[in-house]
N, C-alpha and C. Protein backbone atom coordinates (compact mmCIF):
# COMPACT_ATOMS: atom_id res chain seq x y z
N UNK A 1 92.45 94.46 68.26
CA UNK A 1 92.71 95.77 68.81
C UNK A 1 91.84 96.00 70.02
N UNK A 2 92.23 96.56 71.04
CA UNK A 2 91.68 97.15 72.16
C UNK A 2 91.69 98.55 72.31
N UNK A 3 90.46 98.52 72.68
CA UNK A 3 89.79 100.34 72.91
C UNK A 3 90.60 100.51 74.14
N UNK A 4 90.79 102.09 74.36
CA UNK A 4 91.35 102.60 75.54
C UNK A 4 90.57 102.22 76.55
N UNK A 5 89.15 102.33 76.40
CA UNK A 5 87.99 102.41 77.13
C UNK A 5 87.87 100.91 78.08
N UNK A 6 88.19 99.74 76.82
CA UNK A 6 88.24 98.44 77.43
C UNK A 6 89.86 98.46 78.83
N UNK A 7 90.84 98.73 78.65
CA UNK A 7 92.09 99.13 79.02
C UNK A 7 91.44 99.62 80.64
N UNK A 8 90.88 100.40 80.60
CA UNK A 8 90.71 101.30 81.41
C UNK A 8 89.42 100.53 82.41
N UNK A 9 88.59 99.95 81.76
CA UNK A 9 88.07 99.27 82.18
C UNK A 9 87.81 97.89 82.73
N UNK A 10 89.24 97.20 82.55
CA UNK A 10 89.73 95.72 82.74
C UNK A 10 90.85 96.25 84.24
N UNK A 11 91.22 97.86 84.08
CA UNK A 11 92.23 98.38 85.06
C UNK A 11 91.45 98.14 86.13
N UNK A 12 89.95 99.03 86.10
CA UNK A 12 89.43 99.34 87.33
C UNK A 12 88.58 97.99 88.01
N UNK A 13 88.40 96.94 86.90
CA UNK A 13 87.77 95.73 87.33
C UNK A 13 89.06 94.76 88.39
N UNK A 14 90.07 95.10 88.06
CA UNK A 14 91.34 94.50 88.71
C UNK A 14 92.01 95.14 89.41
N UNK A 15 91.98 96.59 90.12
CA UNK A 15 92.22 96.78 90.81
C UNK A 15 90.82 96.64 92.15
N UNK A 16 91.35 96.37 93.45
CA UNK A 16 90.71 96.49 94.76
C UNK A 16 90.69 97.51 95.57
N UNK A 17 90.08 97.69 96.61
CA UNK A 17 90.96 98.39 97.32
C UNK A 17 92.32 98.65 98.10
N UNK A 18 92.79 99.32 98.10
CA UNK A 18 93.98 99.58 98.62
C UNK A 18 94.42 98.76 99.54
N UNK A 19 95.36 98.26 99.89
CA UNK A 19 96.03 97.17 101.13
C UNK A 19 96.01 98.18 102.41
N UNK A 20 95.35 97.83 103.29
CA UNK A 20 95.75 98.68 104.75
C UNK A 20 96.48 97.68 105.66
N UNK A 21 96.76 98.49 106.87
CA UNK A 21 97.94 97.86 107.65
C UNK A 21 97.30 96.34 107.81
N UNK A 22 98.22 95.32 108.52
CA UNK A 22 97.40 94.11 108.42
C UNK A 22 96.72 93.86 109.59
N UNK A 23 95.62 93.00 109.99
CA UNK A 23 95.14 93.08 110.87
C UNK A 23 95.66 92.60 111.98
N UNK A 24 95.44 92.15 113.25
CA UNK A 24 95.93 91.75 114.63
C UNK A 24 94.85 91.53 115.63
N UNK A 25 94.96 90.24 116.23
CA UNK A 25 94.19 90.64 117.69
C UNK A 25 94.38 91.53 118.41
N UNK A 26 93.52 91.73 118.58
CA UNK A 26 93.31 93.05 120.04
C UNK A 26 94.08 93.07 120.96
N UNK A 27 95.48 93.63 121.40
CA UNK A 27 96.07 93.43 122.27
C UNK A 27 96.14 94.42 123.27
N UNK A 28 97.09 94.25 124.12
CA UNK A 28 97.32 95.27 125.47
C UNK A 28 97.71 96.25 124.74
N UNK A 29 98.93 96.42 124.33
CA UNK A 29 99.41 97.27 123.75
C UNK A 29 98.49 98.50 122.90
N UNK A 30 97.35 97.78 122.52
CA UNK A 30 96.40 98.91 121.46
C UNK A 30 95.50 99.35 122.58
N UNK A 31 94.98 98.74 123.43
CA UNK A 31 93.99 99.15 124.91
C UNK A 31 95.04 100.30 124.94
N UNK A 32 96.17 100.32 125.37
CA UNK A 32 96.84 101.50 126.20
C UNK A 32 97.30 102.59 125.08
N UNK A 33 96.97 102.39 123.91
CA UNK A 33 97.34 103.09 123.03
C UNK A 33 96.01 103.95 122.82
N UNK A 34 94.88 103.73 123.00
CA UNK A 34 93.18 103.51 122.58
C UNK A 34 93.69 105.37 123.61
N UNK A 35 93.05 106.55 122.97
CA UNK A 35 92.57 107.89 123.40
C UNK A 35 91.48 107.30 124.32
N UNK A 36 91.29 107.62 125.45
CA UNK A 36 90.20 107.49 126.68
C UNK A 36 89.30 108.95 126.88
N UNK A 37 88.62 108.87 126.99
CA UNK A 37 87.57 110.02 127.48
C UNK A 37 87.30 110.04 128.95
N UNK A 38 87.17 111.05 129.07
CA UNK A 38 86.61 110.59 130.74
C UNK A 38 86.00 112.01 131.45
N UNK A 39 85.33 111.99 132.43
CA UNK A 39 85.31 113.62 133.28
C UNK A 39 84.51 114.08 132.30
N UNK A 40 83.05 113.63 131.95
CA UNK A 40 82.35 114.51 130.84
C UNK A 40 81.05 115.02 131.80
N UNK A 41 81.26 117.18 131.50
CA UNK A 41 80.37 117.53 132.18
C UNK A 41 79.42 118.32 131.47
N UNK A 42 78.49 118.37 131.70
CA UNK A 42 77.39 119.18 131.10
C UNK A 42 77.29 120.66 131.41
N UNK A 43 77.45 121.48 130.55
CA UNK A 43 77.05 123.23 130.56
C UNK A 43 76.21 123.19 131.42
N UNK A 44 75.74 124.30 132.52
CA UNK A 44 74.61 124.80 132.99
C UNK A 44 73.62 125.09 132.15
N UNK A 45 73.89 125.04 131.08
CA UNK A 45 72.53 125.12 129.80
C UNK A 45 72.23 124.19 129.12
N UNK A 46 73.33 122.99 129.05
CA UNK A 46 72.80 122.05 128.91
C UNK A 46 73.36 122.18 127.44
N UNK A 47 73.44 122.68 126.72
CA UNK A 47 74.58 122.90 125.28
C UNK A 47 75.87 122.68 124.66
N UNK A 48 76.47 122.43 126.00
CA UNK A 48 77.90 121.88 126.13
C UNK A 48 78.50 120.94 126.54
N UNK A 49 79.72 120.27 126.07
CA UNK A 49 80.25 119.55 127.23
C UNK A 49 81.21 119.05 127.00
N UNK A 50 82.06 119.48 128.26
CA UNK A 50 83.41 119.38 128.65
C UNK A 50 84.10 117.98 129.02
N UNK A 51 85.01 117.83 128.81
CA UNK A 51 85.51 116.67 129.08
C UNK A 51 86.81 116.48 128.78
N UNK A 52 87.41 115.06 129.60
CA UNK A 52 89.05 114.87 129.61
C UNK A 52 89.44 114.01 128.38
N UNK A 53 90.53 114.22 127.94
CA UNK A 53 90.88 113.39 126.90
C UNK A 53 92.15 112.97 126.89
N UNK A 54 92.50 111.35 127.46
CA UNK A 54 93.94 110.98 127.90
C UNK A 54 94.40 110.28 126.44
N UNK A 55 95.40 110.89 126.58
CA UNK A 55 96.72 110.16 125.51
C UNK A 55 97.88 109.81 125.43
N UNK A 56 97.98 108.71 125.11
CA UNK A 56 99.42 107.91 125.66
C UNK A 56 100.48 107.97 124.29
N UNK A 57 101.63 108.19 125.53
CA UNK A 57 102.47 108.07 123.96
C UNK A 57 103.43 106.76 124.52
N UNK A 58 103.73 105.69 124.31
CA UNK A 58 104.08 104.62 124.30
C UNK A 58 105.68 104.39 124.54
N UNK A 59 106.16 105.18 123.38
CA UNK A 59 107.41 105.38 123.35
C UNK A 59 108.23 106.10 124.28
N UNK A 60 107.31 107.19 124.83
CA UNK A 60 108.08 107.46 126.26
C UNK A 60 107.29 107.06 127.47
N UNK A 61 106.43 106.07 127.29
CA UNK A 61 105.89 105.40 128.57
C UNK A 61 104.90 106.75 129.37
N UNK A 62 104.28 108.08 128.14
CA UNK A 62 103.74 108.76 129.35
C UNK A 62 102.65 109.10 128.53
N UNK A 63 101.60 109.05 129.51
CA UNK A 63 99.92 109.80 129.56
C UNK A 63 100.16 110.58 129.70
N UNK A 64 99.05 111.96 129.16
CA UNK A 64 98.99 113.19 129.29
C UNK A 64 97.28 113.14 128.71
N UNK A 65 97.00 114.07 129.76
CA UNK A 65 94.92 115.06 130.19
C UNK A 65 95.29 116.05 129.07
N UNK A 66 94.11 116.60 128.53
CA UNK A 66 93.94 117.72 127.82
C UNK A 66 92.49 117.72 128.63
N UNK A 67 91.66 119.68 128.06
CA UNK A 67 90.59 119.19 128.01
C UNK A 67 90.18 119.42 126.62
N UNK A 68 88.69 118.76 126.79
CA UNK A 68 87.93 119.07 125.19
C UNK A 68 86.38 119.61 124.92
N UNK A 69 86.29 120.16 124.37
CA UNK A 69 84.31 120.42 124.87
C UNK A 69 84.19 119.85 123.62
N UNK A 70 82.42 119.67 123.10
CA UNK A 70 81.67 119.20 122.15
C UNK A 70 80.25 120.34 122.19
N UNK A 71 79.61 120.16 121.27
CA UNK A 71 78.11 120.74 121.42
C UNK A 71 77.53 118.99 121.79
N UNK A 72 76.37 119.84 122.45
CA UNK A 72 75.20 118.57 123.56
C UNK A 72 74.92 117.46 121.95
N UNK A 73 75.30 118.25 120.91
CA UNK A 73 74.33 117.81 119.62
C UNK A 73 75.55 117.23 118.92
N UNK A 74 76.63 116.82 119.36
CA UNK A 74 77.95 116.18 119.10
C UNK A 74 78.95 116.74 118.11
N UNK A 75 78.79 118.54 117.27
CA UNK A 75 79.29 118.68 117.00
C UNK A 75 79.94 120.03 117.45
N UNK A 76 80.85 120.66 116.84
CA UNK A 76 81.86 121.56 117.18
C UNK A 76 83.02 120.76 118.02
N UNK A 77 83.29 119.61 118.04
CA UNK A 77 84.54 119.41 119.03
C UNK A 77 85.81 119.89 118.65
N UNK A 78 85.91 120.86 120.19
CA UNK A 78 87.20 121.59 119.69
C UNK A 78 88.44 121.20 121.30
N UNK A 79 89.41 121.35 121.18
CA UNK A 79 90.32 121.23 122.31
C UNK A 79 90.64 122.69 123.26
N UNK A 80 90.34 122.56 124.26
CA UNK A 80 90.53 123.79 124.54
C UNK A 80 92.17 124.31 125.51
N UNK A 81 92.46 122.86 126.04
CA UNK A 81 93.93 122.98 126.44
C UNK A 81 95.18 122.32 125.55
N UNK A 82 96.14 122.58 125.78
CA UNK A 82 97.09 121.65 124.88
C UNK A 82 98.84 121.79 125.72
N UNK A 83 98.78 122.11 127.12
CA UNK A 83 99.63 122.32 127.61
C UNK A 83 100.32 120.97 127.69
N UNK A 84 101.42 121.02 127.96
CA UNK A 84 102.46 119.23 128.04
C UNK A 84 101.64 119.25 129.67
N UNK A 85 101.43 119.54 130.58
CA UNK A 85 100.69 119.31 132.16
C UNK A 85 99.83 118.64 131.98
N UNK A 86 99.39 117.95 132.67
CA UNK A 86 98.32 117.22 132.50
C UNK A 86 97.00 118.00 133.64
N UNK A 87 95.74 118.45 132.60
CA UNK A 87 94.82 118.89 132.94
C UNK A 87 93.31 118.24 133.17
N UNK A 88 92.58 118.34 134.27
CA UNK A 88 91.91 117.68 134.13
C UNK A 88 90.79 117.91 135.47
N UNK A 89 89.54 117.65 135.79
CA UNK A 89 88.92 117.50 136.75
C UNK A 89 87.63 119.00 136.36
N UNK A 90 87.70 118.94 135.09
CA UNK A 90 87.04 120.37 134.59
C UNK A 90 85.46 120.70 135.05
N UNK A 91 84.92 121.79 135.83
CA UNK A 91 84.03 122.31 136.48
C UNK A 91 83.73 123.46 136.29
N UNK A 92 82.27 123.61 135.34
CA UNK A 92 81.98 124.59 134.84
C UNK A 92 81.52 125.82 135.96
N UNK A 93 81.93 126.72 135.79
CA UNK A 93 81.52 128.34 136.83
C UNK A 93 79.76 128.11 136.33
N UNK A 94 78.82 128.91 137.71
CA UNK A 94 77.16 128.14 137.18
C UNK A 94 77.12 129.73 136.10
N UNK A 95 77.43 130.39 135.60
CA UNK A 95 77.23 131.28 134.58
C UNK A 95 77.54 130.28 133.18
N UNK A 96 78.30 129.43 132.96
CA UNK A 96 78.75 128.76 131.84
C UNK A 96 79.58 129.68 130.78
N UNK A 97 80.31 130.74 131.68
CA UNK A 97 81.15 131.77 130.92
C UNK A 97 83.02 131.08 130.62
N UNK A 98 83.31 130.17 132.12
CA UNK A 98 84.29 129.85 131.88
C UNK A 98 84.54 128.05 132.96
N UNK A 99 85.61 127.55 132.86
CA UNK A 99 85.53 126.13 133.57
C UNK A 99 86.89 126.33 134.18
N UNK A 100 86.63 125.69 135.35
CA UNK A 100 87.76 125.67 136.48
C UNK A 100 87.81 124.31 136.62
N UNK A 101 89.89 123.82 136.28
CA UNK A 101 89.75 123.08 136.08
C UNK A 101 91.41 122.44 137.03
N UNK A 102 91.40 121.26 136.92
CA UNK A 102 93.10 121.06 138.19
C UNK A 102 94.19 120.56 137.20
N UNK A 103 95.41 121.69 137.49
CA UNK A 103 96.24 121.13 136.11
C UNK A 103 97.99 121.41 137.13
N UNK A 104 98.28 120.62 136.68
CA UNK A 104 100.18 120.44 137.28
C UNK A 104 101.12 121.41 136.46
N UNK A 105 100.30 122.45 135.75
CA UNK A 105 101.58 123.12 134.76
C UNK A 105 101.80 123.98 135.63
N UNK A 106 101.96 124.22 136.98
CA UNK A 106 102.85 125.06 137.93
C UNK A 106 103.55 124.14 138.67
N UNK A 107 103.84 123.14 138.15
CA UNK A 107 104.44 122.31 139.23
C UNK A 107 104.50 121.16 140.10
N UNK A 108 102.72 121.58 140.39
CA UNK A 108 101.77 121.30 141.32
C UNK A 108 100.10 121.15 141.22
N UNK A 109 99.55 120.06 141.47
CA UNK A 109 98.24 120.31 141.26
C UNK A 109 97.35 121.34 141.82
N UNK A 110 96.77 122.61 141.04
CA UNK A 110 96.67 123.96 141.31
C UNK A 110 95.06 124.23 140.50
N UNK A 111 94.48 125.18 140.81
CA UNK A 111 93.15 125.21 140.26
C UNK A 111 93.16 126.54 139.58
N UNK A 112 92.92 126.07 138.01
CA UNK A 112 93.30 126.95 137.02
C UNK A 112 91.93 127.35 136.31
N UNK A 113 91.59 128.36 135.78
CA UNK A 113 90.30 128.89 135.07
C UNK A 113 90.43 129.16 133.49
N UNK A 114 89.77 128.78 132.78
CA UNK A 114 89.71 129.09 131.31
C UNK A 114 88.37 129.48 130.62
N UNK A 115 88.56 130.38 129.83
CA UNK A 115 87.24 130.61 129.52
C UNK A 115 85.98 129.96 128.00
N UNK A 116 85.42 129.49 128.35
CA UNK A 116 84.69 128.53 127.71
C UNK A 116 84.76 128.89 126.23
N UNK A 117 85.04 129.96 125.79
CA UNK A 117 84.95 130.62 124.16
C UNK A 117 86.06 130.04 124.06
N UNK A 118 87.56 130.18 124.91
CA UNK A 118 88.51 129.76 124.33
C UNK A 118 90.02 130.95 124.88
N UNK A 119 90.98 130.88 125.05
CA UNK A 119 91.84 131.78 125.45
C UNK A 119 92.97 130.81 126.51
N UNK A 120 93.31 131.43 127.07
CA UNK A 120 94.56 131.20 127.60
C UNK A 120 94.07 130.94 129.57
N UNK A 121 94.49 130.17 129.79
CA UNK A 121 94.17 129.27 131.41
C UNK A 121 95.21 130.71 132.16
N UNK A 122 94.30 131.05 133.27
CA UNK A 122 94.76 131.35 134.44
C UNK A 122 94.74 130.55 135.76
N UNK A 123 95.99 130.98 136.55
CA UNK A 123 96.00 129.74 137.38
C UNK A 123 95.06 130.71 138.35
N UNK A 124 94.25 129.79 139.47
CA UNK A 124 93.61 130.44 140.70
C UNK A 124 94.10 130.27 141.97
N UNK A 125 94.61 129.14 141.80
CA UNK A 125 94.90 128.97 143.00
C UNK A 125 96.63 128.77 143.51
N UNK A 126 97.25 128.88 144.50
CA UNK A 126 99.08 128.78 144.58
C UNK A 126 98.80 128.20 146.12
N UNK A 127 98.68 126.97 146.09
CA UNK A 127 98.93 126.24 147.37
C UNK A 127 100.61 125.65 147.36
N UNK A 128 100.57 125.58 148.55
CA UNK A 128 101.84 124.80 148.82
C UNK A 128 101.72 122.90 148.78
N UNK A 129 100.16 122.55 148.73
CA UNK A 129 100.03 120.88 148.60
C UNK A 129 99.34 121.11 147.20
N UNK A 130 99.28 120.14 146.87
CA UNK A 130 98.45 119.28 145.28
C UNK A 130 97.19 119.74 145.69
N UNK A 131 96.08 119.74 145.14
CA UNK A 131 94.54 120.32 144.68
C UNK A 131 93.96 119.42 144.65
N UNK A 132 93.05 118.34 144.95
CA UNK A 132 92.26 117.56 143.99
C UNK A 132 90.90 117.58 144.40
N UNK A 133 90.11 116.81 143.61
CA UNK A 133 88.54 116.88 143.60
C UNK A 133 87.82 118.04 143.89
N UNK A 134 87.94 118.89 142.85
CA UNK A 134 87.38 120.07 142.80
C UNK A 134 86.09 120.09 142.64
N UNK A 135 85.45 121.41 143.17
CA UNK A 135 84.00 121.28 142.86
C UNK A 135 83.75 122.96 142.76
N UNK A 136 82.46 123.33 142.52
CA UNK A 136 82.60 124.54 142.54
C UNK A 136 80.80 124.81 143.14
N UNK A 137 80.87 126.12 144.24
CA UNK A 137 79.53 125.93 144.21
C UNK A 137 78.51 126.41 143.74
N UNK A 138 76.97 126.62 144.06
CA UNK A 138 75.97 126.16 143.27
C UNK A 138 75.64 127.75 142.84
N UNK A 139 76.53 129.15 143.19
CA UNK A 139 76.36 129.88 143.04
C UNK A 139 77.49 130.70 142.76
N UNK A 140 78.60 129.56 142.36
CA UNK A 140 79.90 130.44 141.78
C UNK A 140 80.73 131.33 142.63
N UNK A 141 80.12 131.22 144.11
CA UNK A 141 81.00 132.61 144.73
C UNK A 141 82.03 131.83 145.26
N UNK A 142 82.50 130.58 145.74
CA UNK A 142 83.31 129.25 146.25
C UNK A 142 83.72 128.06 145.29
N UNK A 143 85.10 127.81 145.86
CA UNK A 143 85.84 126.62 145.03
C UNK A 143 85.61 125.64 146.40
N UNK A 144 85.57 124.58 146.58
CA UNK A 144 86.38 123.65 146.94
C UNK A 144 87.31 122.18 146.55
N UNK A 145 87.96 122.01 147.66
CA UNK A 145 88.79 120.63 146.75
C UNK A 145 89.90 120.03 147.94
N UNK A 146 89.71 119.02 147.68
CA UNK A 146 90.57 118.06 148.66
C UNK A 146 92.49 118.63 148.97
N UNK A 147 92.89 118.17 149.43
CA UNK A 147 94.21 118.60 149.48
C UNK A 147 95.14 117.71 150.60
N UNK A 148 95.63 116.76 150.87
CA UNK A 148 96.57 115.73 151.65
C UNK A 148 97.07 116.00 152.34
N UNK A 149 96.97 116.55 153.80
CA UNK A 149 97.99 116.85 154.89
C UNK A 149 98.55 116.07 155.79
N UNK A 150 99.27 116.13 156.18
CA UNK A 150 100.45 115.59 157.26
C UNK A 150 100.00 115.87 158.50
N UNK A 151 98.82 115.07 159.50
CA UNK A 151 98.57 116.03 160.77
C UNK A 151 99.97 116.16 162.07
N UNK A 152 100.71 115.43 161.39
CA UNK A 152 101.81 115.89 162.29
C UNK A 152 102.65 116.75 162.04
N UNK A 153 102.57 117.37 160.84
CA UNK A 153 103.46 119.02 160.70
C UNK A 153 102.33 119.51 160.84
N UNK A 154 103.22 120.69 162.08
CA UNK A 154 102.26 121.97 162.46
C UNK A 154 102.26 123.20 161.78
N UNK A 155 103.61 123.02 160.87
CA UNK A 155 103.80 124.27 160.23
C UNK A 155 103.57 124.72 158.72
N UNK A 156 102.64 123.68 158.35
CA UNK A 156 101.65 124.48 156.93
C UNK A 156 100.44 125.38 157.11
N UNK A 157 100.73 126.27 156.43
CA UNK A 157 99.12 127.31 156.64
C UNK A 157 98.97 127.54 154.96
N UNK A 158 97.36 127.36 155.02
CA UNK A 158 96.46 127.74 154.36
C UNK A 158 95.96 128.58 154.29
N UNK A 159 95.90 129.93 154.21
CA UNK A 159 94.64 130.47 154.67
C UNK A 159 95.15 131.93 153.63
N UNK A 160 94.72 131.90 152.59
CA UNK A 160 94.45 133.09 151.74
C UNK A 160 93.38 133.63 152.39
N UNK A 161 93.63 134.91 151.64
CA UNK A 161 92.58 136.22 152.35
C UNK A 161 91.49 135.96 151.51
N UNK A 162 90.25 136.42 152.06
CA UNK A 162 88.88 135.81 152.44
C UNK A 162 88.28 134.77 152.21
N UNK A 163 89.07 133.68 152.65
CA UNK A 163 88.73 132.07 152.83
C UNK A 163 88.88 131.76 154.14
N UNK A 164 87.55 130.59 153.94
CA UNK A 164 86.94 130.05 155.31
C UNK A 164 87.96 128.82 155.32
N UNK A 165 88.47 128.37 156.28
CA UNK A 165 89.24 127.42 156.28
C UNK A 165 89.07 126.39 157.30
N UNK A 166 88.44 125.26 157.08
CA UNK A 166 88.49 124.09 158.21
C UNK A 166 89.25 122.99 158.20
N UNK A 167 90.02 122.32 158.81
CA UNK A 167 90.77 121.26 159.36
C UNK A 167 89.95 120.46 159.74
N UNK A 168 90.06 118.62 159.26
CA UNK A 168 89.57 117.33 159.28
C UNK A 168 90.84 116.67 158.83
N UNK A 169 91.46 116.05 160.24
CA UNK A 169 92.69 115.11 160.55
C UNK A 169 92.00 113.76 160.31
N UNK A 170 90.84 113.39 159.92
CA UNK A 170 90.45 111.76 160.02
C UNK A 170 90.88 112.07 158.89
N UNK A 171 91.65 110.48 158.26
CA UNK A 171 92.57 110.42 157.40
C UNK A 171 93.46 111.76 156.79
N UNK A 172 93.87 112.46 157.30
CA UNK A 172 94.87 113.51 156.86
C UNK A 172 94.39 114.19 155.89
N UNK A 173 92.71 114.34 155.62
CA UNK A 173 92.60 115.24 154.57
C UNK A 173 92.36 116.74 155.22
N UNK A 174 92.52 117.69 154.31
CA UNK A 174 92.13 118.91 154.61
C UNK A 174 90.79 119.25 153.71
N UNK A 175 89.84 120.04 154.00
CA UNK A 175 89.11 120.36 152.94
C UNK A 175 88.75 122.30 153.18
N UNK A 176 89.12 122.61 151.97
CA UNK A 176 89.30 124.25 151.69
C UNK A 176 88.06 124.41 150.79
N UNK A 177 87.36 125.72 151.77
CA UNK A 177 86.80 126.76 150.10
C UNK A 177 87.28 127.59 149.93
N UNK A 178 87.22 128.33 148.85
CA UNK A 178 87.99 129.54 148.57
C UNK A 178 87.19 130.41 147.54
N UNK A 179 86.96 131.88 147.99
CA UNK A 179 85.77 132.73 147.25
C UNK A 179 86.75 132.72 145.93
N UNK A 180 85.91 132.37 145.15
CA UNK A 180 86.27 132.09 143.69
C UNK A 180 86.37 133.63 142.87
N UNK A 181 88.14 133.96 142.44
CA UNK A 181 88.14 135.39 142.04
C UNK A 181 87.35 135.37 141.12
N UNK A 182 86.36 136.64 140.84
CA UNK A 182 85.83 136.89 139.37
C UNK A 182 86.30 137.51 138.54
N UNK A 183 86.21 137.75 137.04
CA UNK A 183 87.25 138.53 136.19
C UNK A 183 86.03 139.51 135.25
């Protein structure tokens, strides 16, 4: 005769762990599958930090930016965008109240603001070219950021009301500041 106890105990000596998927070399396919980090910036206090988080979906051949913050101390990671646009180039305001950041969900690469607790992205900026390499300056009252012009069309203008605006045709860039609205 056998005890339940033996039963039970010949079960757990013969079972293993569970079978997981099987293994594989490391291929391309898992690199491009692999979540990337990237664009990680530090709070003005030094408590935070922001950053990009790319993810591929395979099956329709497309990447997509979110952003994400963390505490300096690696926890709280929370997502703070989740739009289908791809967002990204995130630059904290020097108060550390909210991050200005460059996202295509108008269309167009455009410089959008969100506020660091969490809420809903306003766009800042409505250019007629793409946005890129944003920066913000060292006192929050100015944006700037690259933008691609054509020096042979004469007929784009820039120039929102109370922005300084200069033109640099070596390689067709433009470079804009723009007094950064406050809310």
């Amino acid at each position: 005769m056998s005890s339940p106890f033996l039963l039970v105990l010949a079960g757990l000596l013969g079972a293993g762990p569970a079978p997981g998927p099987p293994s594989h070399p490391f291929s391309v396919y898992d690199m491009l599958a692999m979540e990337r980090i990237s664009e990680p910036v530090v709070s003005p206090d030094g408590s935070r930090i922001v950053f990009t988080l790319r993810t591929t979906d395979l099956q329709e051949n497309k990447g997509r930016t979110d952003l994400w913050m963390v505490r300096a101390d690696g926890t709280g990671l929370r997502r703070l965008t989740s739009h289908p646009a791809n967002d990204r180039n995130p630059r904290w305001t020097p108060d550390g109240r909210a991050i200005l950041f460059l996202s295509s969900r108008s269309g167009s690469s455009q410089v959008w603001r969100i506020p660091a607790d969490g809420g809903e992205a306003d766009q800042v900026t409505h250019l007629p070219l793409d946005a890129a390499s944003l920066i913000v300056s060292p006192d929050g009252r100015h944006i700037g950021f690259m933008i691609e012009v054509f020096p042979d069309e004469s007929h784009w203008v820039l120039a929102p009301q109370n922005s300084i605006l200069w033109h640099a045709t070596v390689l067709g860039w433009l470079d804009q500041w723009l007094k950064t609205p406050h809310k």
